[in-house]
C-alpha atoms as a PDB file:
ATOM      1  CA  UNK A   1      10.745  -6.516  -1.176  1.00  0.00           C
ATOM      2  CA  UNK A   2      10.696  -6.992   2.782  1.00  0.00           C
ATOM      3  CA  UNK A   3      14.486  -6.111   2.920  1.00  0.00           C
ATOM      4  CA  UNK A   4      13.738  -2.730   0.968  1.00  0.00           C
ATOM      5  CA  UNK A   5      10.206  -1.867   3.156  1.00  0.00           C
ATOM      6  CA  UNK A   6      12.226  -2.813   6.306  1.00  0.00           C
ATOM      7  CA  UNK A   7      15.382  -0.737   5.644  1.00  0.00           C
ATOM      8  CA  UNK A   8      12.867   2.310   3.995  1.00  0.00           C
ATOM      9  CA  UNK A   9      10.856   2.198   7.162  1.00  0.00           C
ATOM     10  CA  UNK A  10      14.088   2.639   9.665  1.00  0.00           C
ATOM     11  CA  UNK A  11      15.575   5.561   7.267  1.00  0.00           C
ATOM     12  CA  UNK A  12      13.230   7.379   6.432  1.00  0.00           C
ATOM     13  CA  UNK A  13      12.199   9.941   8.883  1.00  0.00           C
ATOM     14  CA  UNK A  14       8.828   9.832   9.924  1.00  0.00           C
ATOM     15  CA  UNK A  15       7.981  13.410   9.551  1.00  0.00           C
ATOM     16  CA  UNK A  16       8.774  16.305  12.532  1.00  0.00           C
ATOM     17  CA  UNK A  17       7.042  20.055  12.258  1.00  0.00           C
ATOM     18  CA  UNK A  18       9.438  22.790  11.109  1.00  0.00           C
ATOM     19  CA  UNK A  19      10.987  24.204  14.345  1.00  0.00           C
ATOM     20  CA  UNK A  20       9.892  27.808  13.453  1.00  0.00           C
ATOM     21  CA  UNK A  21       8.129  30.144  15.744  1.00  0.00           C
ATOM     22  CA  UNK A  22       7.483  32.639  13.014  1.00  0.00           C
ATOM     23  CA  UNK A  23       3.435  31.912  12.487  1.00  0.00           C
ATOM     24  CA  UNK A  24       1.925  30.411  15.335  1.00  0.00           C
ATOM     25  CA  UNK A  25      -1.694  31.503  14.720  1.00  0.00           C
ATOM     26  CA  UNK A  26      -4.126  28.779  15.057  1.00  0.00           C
ATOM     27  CA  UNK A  27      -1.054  26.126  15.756  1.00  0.00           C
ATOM     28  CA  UNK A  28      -0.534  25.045  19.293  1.00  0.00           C
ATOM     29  CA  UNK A  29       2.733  24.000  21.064  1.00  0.00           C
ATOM     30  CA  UNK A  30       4.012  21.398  22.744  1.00  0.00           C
ATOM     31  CA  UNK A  31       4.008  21.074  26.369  1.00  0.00           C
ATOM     32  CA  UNK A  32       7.413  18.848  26.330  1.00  0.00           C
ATOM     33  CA  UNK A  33       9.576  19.815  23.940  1.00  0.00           C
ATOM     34  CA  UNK A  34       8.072  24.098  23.215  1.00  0.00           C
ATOM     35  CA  UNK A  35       7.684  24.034  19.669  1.00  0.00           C
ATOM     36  CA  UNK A  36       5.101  24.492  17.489  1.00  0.00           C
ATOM     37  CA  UNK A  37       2.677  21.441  17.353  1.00  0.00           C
ATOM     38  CA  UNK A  38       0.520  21.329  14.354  1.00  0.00           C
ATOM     39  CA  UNK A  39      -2.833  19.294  14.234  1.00  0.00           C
ATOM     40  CA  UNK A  40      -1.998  15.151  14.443  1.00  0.00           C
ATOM     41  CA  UNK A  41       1.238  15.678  15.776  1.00  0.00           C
ATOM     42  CA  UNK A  42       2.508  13.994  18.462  1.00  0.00           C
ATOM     43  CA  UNK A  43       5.231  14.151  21.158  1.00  0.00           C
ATOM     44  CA  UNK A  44       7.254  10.681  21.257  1.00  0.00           C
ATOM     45  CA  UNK A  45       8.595  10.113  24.836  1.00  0.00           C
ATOM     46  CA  UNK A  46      11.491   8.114  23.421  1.00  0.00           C
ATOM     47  CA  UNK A  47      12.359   9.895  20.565  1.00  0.00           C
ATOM     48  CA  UNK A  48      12.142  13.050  22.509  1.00  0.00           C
ATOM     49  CA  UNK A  49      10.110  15.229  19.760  1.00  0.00           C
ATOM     50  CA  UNK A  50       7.402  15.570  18.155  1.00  0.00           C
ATOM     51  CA  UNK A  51       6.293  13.424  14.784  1.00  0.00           C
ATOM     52  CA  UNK A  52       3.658  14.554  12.192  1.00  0.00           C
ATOM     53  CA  UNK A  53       0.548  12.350  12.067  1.00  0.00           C
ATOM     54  CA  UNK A  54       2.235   9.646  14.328  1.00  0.00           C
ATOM     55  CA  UNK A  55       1.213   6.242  14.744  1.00  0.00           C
ATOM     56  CA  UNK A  56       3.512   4.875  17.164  1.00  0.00           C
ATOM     57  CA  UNK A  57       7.331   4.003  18.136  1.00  0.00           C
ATOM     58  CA  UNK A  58       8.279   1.064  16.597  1.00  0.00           C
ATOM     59  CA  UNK A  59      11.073  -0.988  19.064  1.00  0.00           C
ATOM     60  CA  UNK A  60      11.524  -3.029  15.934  1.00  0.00           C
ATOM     61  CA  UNK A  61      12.740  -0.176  13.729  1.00  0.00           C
ATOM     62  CA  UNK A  62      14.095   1.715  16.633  1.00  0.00           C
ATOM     63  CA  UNK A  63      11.941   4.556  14.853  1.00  0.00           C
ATOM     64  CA  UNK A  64       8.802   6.476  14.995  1.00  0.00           C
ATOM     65  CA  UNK A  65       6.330   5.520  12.325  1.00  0.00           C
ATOM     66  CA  UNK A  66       4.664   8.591  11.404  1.00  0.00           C
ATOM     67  CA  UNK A  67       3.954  10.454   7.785  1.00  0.00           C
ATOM     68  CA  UNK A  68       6.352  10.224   5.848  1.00  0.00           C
ATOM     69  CA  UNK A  69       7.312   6.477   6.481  1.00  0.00           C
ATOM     70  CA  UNK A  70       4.276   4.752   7.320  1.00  0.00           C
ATOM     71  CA  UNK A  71       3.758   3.226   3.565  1.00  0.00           C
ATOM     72  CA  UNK A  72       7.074   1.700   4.451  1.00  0.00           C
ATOM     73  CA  UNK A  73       5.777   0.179   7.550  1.00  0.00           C
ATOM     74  CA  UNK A  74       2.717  -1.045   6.500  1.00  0.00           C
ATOM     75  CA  UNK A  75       4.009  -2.436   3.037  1.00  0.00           C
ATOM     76  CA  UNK A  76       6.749  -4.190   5.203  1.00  0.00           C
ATOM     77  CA  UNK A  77       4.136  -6.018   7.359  1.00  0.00           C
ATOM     78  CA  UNK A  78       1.989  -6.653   4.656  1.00  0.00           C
ATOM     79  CA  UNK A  79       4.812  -8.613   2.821  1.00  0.00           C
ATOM     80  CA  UNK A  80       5.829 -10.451   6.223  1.00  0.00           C
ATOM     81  CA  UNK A  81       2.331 -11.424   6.967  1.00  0.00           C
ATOM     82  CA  UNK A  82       2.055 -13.081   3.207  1.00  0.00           C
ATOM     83  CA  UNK A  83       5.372 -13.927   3.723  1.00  0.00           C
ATOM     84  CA  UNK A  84       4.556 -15.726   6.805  1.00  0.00           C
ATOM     85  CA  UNK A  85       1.252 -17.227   5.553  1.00  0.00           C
ATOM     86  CA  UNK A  86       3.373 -18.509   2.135  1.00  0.00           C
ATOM     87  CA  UNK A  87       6.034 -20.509   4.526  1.00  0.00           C
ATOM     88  CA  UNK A  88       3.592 -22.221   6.264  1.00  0.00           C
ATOM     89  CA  UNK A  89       1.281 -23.555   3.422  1.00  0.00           C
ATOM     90  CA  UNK A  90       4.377 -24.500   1.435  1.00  0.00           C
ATOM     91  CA  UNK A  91       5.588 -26.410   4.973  1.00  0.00           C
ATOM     92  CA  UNK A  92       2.578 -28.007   6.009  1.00  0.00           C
ATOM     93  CA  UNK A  93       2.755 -31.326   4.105  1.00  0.00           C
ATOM     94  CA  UNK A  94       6.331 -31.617   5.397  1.00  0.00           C
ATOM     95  CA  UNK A  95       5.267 -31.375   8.866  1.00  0.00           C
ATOM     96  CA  UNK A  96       2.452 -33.753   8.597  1.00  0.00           C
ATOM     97  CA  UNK A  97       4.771 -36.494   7.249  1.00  0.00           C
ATOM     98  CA  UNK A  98       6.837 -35.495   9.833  1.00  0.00           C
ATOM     99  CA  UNK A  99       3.938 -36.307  12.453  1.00  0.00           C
ATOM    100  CA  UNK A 100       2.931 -39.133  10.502  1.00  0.00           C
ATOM    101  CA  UNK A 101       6.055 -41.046  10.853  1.00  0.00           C
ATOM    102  CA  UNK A 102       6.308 -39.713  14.733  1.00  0.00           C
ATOM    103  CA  UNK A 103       2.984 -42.044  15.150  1.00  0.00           C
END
């Protein structure tokens, strides 16, 4: 499950407005890149365009997390965090024998 959330959340594309200037009534545009920039989009400075409803850029997936692969993202750190939280109850009796023997 954290294998297919990780690799999800670096290929899927997190969601960019459609490049057409046709209807730009009510829409504004973007100061960086000129092109239409519809309401929660944002401009990422290291992707170089802008991402529909976007949360961030991610240095771990090397990607934007934005619409389309945020469930991705968030399921992926969900699972770590349990993950995570799993290893370390199922460890702790080995480290306190560990520390027990230490003393």
């Amino acid at each position: 499950m954290i294998v297919f959330h990780y690799y999800m959340a670096i290929t899927t594309s997190p969601g960019y407005p459609p490049q057409a200037k046709d209807d730009l009534t009510g829409v504004s545009i973007c100061r960086k890149c000129i092109a239409p920039k519809p309401a929660r989009t944002h401009h990422c400075s290291i992707c170089n365009r802008c991402v529909l409803k976007m949360d961030h850029h991610c240095p771990w997936l090397n990607n934007c997390v934005g619409h389309f692969n945020h469930r991705y993202f968030f399921s992926f750190c969900l699972f770590m965090t349990m993950g995570c939280i799993y290893c370390s109850i199922s460890g702790w009796d080995m480290f306190r024998d560990a520390y027990a023997a230490i003393e």
